[in-house]
C-alpha atoms as a PDB file:
ATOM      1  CA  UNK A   1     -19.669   1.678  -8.943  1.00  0.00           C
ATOM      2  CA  UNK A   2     -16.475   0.490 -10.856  1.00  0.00           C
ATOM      3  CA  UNK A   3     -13.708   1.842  -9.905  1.00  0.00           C
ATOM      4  CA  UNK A   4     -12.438   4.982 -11.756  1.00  0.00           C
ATOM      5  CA  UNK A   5      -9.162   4.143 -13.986  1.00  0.00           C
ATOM      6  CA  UNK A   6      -7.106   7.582 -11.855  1.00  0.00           C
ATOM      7  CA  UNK A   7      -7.953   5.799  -8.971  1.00  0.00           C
ATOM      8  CA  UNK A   8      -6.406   2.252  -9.923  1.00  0.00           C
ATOM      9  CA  UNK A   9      -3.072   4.331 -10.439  1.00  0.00           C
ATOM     10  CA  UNK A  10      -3.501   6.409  -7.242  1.00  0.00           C
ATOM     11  CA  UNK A  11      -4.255   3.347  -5.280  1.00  0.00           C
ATOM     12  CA  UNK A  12      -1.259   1.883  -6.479  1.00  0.00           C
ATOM     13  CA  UNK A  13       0.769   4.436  -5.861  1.00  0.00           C
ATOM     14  CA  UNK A  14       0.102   4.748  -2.382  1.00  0.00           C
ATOM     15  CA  UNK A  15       0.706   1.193  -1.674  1.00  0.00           C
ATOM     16  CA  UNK A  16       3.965   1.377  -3.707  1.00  0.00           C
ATOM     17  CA  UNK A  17       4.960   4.255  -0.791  1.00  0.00           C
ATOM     18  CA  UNK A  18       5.086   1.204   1.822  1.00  0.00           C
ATOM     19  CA  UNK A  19       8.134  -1.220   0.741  1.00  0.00           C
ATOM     20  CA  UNK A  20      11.250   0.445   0.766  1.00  0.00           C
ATOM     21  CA  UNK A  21      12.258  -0.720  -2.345  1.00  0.00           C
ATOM     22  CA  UNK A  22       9.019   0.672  -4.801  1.00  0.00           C
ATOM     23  CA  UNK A  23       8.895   3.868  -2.472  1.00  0.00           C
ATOM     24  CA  UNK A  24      10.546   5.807  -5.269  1.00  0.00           C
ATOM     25  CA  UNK A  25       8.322   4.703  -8.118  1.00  0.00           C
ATOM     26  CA  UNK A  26       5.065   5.710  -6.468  1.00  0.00           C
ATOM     27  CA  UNK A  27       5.770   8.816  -8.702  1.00  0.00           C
ATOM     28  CA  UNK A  28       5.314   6.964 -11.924  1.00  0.00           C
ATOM     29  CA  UNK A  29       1.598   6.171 -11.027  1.00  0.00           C
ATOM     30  CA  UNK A  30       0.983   9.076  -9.194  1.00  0.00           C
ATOM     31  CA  UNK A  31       1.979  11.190 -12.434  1.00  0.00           C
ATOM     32  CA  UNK A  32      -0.057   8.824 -14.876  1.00  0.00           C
ATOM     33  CA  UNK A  33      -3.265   9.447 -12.329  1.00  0.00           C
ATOM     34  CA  UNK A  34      -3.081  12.933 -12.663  1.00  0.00           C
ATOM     35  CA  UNK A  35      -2.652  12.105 -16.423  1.00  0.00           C
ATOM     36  CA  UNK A  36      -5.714  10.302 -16.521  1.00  0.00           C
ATOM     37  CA  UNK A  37      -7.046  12.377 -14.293  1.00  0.00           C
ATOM     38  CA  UNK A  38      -6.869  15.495 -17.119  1.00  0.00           C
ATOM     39  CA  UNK A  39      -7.459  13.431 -19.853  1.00  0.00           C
ATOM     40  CA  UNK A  40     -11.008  12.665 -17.865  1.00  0.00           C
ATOM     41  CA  UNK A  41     -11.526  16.266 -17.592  1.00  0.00           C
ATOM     42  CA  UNK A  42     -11.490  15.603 -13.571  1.00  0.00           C
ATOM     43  CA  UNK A  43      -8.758  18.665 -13.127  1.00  0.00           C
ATOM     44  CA  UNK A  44      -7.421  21.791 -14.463  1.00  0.00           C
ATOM     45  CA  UNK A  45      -4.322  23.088 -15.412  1.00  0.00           C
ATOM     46  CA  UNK A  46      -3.960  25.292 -12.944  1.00  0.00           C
ATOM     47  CA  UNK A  47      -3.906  22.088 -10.364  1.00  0.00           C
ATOM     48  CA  UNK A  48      -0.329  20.945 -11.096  1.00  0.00           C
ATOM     49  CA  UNK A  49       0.751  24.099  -9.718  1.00  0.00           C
ATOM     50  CA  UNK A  50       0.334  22.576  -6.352  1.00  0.00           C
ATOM     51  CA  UNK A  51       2.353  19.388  -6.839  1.00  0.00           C
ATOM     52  CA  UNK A  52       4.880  22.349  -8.244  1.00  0.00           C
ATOM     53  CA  UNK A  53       4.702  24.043  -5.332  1.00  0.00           C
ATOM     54  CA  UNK A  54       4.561  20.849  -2.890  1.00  0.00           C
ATOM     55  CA  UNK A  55       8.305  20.294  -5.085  1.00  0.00           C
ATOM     56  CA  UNK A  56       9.512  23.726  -3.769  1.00  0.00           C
ATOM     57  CA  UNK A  57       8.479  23.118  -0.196  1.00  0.00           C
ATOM     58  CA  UNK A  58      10.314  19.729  -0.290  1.00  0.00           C
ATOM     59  CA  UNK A  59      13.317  21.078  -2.019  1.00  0.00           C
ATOM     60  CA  UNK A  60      13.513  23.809   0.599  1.00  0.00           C
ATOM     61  CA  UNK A  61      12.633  22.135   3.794  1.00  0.00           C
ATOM     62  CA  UNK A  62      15.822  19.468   2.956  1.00  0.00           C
ATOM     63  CA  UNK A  63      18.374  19.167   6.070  1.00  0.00           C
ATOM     64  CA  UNK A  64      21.584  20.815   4.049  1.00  0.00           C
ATOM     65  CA  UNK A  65      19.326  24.203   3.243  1.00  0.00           C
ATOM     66  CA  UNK A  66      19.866  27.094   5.097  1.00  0.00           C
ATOM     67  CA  UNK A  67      17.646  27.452   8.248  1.00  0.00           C
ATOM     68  CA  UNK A  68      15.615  30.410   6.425  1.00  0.00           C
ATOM     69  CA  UNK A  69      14.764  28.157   3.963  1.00  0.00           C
ATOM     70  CA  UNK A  70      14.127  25.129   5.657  1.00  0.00           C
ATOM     71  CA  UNK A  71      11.497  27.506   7.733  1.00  0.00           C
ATOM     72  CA  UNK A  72      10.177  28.648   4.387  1.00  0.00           C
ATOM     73  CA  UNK A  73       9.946  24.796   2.907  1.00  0.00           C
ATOM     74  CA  UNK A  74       7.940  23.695   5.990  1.00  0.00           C
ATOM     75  CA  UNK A  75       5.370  26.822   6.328  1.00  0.00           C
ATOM     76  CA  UNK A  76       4.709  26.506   2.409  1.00  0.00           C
ATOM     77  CA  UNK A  77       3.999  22.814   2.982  1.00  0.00           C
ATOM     78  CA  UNK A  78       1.546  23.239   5.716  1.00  0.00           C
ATOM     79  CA  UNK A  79      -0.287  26.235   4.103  1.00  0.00           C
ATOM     80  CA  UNK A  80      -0.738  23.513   1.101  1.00  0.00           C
ATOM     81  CA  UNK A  81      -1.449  20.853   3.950  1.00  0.00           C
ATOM     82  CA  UNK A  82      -3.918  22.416   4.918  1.00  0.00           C
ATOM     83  CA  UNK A  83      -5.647  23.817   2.100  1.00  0.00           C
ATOM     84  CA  UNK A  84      -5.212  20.582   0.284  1.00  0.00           C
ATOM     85  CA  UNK A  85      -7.053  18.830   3.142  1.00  0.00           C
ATOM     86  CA  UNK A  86      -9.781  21.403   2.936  1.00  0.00           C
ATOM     87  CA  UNK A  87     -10.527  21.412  -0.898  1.00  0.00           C
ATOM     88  CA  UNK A  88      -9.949  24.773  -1.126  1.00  0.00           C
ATOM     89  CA  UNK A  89      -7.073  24.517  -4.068  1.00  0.00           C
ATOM     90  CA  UNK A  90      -8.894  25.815  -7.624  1.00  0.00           C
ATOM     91  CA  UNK A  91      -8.696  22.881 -10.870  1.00  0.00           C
ATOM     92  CA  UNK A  92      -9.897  19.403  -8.901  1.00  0.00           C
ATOM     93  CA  UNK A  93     -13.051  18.222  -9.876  1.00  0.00           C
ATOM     94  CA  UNK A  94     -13.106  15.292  -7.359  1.00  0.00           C
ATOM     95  CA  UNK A  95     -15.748  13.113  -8.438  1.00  0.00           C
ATOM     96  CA  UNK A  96     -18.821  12.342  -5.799  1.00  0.00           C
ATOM     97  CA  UNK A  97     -18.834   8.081  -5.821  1.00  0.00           C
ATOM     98  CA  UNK A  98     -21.809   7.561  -2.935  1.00  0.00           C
ATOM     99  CA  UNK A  99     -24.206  10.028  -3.448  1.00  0.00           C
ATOM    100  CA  UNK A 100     -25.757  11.343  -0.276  1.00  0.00           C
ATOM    101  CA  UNK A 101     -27.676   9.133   1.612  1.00  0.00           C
ATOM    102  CA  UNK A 102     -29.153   7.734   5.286  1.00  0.00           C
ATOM    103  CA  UNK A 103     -26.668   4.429   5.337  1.00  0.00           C
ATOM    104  CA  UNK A 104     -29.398   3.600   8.342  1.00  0.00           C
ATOM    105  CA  UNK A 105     -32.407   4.656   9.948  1.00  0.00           C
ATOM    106  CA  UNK A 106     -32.043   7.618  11.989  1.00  0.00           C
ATOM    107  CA  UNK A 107     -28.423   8.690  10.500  1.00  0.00           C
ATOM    108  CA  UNK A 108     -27.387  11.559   8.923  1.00  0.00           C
ATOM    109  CA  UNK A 109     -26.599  11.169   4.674  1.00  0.00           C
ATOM    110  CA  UNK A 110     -23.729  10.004   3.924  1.00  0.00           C
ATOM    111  CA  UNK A 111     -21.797  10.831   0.397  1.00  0.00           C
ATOM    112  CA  UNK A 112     -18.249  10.188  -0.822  1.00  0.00           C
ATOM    113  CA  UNK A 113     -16.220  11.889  -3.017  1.00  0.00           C
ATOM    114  CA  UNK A 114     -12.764  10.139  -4.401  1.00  0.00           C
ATOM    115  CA  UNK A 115      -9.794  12.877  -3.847  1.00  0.00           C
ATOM    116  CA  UNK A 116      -7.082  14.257  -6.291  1.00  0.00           C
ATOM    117  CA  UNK A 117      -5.729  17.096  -3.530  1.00  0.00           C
ATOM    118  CA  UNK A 118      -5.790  15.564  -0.311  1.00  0.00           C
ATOM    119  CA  UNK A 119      -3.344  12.468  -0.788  1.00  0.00           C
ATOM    120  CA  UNK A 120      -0.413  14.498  -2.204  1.00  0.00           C
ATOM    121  CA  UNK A 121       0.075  15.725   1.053  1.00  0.00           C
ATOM    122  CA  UNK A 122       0.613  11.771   1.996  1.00  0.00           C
ATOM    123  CA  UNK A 123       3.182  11.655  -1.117  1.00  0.00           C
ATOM    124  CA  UNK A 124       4.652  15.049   0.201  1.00  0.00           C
ATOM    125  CA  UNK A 125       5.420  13.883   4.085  1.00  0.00           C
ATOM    126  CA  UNK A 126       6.695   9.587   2.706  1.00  0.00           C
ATOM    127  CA  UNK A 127       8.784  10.933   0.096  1.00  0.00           C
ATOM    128  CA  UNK A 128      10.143  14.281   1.774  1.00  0.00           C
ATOM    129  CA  UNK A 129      10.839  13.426   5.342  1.00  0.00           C
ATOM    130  CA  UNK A 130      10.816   9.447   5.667  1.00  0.00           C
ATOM    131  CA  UNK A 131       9.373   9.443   8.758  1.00  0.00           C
ATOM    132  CA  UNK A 132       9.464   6.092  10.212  1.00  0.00           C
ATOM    133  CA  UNK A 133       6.885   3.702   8.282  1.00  0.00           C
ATOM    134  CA  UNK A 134       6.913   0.490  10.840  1.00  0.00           C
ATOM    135  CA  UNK A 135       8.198  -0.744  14.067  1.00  0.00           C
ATOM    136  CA  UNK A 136      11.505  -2.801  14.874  1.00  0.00           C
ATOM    137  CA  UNK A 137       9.419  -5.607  13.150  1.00  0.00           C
ATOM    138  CA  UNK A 138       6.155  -7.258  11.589  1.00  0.00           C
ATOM    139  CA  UNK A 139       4.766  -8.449  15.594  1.00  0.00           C
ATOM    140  CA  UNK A 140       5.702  -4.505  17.069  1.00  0.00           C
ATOM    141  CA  UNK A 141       3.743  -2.823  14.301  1.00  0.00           C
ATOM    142  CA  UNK A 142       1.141  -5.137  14.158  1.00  0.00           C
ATOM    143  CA  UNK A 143       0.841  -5.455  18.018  1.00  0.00           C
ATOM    144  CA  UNK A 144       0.880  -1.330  18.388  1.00  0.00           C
ATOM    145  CA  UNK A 145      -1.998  -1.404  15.883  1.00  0.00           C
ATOM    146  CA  UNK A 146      -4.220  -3.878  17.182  1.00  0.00           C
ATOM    147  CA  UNK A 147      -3.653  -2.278  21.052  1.00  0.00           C
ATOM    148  CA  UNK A 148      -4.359   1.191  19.650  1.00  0.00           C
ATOM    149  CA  UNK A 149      -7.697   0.521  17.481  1.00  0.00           C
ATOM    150  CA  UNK A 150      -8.737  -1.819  20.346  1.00  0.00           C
ATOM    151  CA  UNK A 151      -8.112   1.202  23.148  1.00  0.00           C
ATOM    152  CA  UNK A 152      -9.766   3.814  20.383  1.00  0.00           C
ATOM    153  CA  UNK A 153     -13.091   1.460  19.552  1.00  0.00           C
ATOM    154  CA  UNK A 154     -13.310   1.017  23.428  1.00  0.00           C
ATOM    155  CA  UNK A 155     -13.415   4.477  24.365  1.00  0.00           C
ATOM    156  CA  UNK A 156     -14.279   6.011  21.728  1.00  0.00           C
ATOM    157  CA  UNK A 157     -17.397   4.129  20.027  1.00  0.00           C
ATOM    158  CA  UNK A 158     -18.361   3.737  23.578  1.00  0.00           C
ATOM    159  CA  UNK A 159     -18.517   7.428  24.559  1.00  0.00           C
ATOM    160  CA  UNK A 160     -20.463   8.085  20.954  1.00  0.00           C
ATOM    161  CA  UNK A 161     -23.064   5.533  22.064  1.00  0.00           C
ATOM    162  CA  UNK A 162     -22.832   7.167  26.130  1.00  0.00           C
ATOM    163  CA  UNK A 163     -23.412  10.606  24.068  1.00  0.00           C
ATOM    164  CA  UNK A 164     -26.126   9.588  22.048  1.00  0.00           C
ATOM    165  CA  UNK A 165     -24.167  10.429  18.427  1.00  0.00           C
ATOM    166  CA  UNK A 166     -24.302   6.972  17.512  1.00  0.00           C
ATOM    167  CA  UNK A 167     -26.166   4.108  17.950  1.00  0.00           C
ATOM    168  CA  UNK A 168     -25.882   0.251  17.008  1.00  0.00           C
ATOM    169  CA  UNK A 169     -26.470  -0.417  13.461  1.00  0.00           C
ATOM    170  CA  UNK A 170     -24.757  -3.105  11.581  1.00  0.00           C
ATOM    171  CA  UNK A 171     -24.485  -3.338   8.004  1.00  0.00           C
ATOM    172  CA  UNK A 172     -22.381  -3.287   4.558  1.00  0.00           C
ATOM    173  CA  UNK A 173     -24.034  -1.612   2.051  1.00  0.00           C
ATOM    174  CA  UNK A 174     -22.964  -2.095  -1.608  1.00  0.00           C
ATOM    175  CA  UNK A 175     -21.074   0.995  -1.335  1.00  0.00           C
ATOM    176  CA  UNK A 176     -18.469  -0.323   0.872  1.00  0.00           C
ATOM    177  CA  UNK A 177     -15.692  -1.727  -0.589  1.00  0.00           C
ATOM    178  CA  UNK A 178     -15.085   1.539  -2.392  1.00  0.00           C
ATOM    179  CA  UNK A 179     -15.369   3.247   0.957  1.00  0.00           C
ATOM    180  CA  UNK A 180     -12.772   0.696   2.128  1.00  0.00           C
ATOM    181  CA  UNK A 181      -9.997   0.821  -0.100  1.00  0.00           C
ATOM    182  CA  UNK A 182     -10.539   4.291  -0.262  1.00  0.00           C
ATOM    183  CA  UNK A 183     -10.060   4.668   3.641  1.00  0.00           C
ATOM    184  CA  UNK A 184      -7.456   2.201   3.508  1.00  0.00           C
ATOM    185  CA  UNK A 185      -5.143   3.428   0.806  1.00  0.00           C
ATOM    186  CA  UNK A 186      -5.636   7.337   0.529  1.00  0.00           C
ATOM    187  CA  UNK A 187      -7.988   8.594   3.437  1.00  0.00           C
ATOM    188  CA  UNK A 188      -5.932   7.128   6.449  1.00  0.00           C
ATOM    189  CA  UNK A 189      -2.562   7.216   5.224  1.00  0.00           C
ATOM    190  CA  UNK A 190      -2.875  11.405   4.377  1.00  0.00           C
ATOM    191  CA  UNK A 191      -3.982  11.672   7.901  1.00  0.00           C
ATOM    192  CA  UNK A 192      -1.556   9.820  10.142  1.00  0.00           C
ATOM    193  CA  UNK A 193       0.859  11.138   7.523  1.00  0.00           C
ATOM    194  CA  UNK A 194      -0.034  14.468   8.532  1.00  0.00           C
ATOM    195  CA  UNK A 195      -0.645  14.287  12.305  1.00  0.00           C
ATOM    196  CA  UNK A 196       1.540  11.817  13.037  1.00  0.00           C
ATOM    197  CA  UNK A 197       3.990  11.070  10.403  1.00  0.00           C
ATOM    198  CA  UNK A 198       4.588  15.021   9.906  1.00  0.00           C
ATOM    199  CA  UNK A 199       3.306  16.864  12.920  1.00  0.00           C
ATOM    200  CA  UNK A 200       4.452  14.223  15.812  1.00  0.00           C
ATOM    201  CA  UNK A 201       7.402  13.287  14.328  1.00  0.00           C
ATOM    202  CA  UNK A 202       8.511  16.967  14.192  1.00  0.00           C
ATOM    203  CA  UNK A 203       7.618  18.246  17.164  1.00  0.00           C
ATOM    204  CA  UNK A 204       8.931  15.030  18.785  1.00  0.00           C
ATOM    205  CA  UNK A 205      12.763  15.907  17.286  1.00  0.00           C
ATOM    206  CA  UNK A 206      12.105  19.670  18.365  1.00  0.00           C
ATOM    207  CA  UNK A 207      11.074  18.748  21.924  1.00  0.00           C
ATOM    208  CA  UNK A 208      13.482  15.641  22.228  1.00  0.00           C
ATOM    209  CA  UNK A 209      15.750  17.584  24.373  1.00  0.00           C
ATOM    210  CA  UNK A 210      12.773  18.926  26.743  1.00  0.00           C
ATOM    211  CA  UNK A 211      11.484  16.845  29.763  1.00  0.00           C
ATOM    212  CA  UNK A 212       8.367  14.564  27.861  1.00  0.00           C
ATOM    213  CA  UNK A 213       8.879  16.332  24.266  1.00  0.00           C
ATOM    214  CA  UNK A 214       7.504  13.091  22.559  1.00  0.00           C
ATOM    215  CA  UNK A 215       4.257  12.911  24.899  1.00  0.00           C
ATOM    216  CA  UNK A 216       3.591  17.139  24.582  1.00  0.00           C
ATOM    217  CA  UNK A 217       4.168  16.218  20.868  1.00  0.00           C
ATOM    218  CA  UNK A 218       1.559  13.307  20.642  1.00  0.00           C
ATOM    219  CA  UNK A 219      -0.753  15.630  22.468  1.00  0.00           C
ATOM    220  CA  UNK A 220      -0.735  18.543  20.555  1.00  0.00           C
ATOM    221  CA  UNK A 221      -1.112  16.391  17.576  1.00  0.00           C
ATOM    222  CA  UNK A 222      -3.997  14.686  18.960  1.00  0.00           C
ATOM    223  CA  UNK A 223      -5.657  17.681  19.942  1.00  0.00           C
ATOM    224  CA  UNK A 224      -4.569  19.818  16.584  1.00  0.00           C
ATOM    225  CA  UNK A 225      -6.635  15.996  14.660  1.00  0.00           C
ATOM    226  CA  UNK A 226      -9.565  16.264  17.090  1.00  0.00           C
ATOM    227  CA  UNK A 227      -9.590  20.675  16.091  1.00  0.00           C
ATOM    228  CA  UNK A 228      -9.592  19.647  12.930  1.00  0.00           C
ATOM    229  CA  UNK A 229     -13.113  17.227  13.062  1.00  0.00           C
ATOM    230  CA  UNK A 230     -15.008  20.719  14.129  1.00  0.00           C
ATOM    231  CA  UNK A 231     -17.279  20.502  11.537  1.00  0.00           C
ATOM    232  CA  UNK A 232     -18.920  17.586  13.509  1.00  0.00           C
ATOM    233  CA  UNK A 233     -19.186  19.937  16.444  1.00  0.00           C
ATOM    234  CA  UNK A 234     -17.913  19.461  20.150  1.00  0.00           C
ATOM    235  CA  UNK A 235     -18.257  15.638  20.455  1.00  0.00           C
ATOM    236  CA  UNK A 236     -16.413  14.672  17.508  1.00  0.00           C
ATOM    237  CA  UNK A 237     -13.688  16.728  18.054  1.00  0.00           C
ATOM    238  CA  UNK A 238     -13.527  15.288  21.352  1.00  0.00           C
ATOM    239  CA  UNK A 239     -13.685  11.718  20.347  1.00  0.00           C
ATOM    240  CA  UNK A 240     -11.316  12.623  17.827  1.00  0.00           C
ATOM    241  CA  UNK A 241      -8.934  13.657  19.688  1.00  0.00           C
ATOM    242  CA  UNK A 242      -8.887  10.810  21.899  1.00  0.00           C
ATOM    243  CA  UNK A 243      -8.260   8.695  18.859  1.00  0.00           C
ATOM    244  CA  UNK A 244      -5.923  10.843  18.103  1.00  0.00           C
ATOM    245  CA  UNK A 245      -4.239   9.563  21.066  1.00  0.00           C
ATOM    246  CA  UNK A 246      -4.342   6.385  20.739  1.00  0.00           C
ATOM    247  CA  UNK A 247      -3.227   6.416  16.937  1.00  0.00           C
ATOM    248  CA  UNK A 248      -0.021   8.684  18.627  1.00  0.00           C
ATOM    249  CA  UNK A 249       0.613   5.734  20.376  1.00  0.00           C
ATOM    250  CA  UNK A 250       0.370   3.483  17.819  1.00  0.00           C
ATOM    251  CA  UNK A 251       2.840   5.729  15.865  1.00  0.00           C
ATOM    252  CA  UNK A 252       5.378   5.370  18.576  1.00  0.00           C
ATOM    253  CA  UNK A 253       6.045   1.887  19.199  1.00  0.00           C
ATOM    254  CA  UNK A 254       5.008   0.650  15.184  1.00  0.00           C
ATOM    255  CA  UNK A 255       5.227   3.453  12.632  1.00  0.00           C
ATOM    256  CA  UNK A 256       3.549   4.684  10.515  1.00  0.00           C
ATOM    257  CA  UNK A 257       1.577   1.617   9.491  1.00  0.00           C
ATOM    258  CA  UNK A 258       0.603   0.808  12.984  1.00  0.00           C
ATOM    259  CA  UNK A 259      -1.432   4.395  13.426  1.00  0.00           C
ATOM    260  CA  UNK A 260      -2.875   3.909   9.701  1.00  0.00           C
ATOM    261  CA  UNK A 261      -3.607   0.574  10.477  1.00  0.00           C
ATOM    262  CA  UNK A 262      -5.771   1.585  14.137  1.00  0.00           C
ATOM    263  CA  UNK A 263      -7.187   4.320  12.394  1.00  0.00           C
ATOM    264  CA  UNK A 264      -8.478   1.970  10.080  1.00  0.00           C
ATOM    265  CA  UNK A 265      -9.870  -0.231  12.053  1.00  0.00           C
ATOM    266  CA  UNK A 266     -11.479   2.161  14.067  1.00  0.00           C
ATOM    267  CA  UNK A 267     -13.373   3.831  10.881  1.00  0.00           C
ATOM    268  CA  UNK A 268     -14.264   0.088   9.714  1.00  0.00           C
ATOM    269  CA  UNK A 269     -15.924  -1.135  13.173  1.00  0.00           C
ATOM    270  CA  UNK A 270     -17.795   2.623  12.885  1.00  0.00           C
ATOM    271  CA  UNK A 271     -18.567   2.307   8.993  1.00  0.00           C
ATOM    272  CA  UNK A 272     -19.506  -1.480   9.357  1.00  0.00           C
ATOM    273  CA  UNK A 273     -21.706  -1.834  13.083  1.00  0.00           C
ATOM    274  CA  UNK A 274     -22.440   1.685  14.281  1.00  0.00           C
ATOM    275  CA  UNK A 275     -24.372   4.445  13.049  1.00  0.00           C
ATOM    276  CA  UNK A 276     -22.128   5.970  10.002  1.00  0.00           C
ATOM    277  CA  UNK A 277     -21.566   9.029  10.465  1.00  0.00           C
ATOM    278  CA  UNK A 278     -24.051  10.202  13.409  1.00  0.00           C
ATOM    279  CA  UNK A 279     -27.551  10.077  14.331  1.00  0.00           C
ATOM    280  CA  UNK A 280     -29.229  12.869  12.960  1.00  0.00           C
ATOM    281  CA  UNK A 281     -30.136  15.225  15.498  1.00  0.00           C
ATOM    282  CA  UNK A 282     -33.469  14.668  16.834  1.00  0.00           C
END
């Protein structure tokens, strides 16, 4: 399916959040998506009361403001967070771009929808709290990524096959490169942005002072991802969580990009060889 012309501007507004020095114009497409995006008919009015409000928390939640308000900032972000990640904000019409369907034999359908509401929360976490985007340099970032996805496909592909949720299946249907820039440029970033980039990162500077803050921090992060995958019942939230894990660790030694980049990988070696998203129970 071509690509839709919001999406062109989204995309490139979340790669713009990457280089320091075009972090500050991801705005400029972001706002002419969500142009588009209205123009298309794809969302209401009422929707730009959540970027409003996303302004507010970020506005409030800033280091100078009183400690009231920087309470108030963070608990109106993650209210949004979350209800942003759940599609449960009124005026987006997120279009479906892979109508439901077995990817393989045996698997349960699989259908895509490309996002308006969940990737603001990646805008929201980038451009309000900076959390740290890469390692000391290109090899540490790229090394934490590549040790994390390997440790997450290892474990947890290979439970998922041990637990019978998954099974061997490779393929690329003509779907996929939508899936993939989609998981590569909105999906994965608003997660680790979330888990990692907001949730790790501050309860690692709340904790710092505590005996192992930053490794209670990656856990309850991990966890909090792998509670958040219940829909998929016990064993994904399980496996999720131990990605989880390893995309904390990835987030410790090389930013940002290095858990984006594991989790990545990790989706890719599911999406592309196993069984996308489970076997369908029997």
């Amino acid at each position: 399916m071509p690509l839709l012309t919001p999406w062109s501007a989204l995309f490139l507004a979340a790669a713009l959040l990457w280089p320091p020095a075009t972090r500050r114009w991801a705005l400029v497409p972001l706002a002419a998506a969500y142009g588009w995006a209205w123009a298309d008919g794809l969302i209401d009015p009422i929707a730009l009361a959540w970027p409003a409000l996303l302004i507010l928390a970020a506005a409030l939640a800033r280091p100078a403001s009183p400690p009231t308000a920087r309470i108030a900032g963070h608990a109106l972000f993650l209210a949004l967070a979350a209800l942003l990640f759940l599609h449960l904000l009124p005026g987006f019409h997120n279009p479906q771009v892979i109508a439901p369907a077995p990817l393989s034999p045996g698997a349960v359908p699989f259908g895509m929808y490309l996002n308006l509401d969940k990737p603001l929360v990646a805008f929201w976490v980038v451009l309000a709290l900076a959390p740290p985007m890469a390692g000391p340099g290109a090899r540490n970032t790229a090394g934490s990524a590549l040790l994390a996805c390997a440790a997450a496909a290892a474990v947890c592909l290979g439970c998922a096959l041990a637990l019978g949720v998954v099974g061997w299946a490779p393929k690329w249907p003509d779907a996929g490169w939508i899936w993939l820039a989609n998981n590569a440029l909105l999906v994965t970033l608003a997660e680790e942005a979330l888990f990692r980039g907001y949730l790790q990162q501050q309860l690692s500077l709340r904790w710092r002072s505590r005996r192992g803050g930053d490794w209670a921090a990656l856990a309850v992060a991990a966890a909090l991802f792998g509670l958040a995958h219940y829909a998929g019942g016990w064993q994904w939230m399980l496996l999720a969580g131990l990605a989880g894990a390893a995309y904390g660790m990835a987030y410790r030694h090389g930013g940002l990009a290095a858990a984006v980049l594991a989790h990545l990988g990790l989706n890719a070696a599911h999406f592309g060889l196993f069984t996308y998203p489970m076997l369908a129970a029997s």
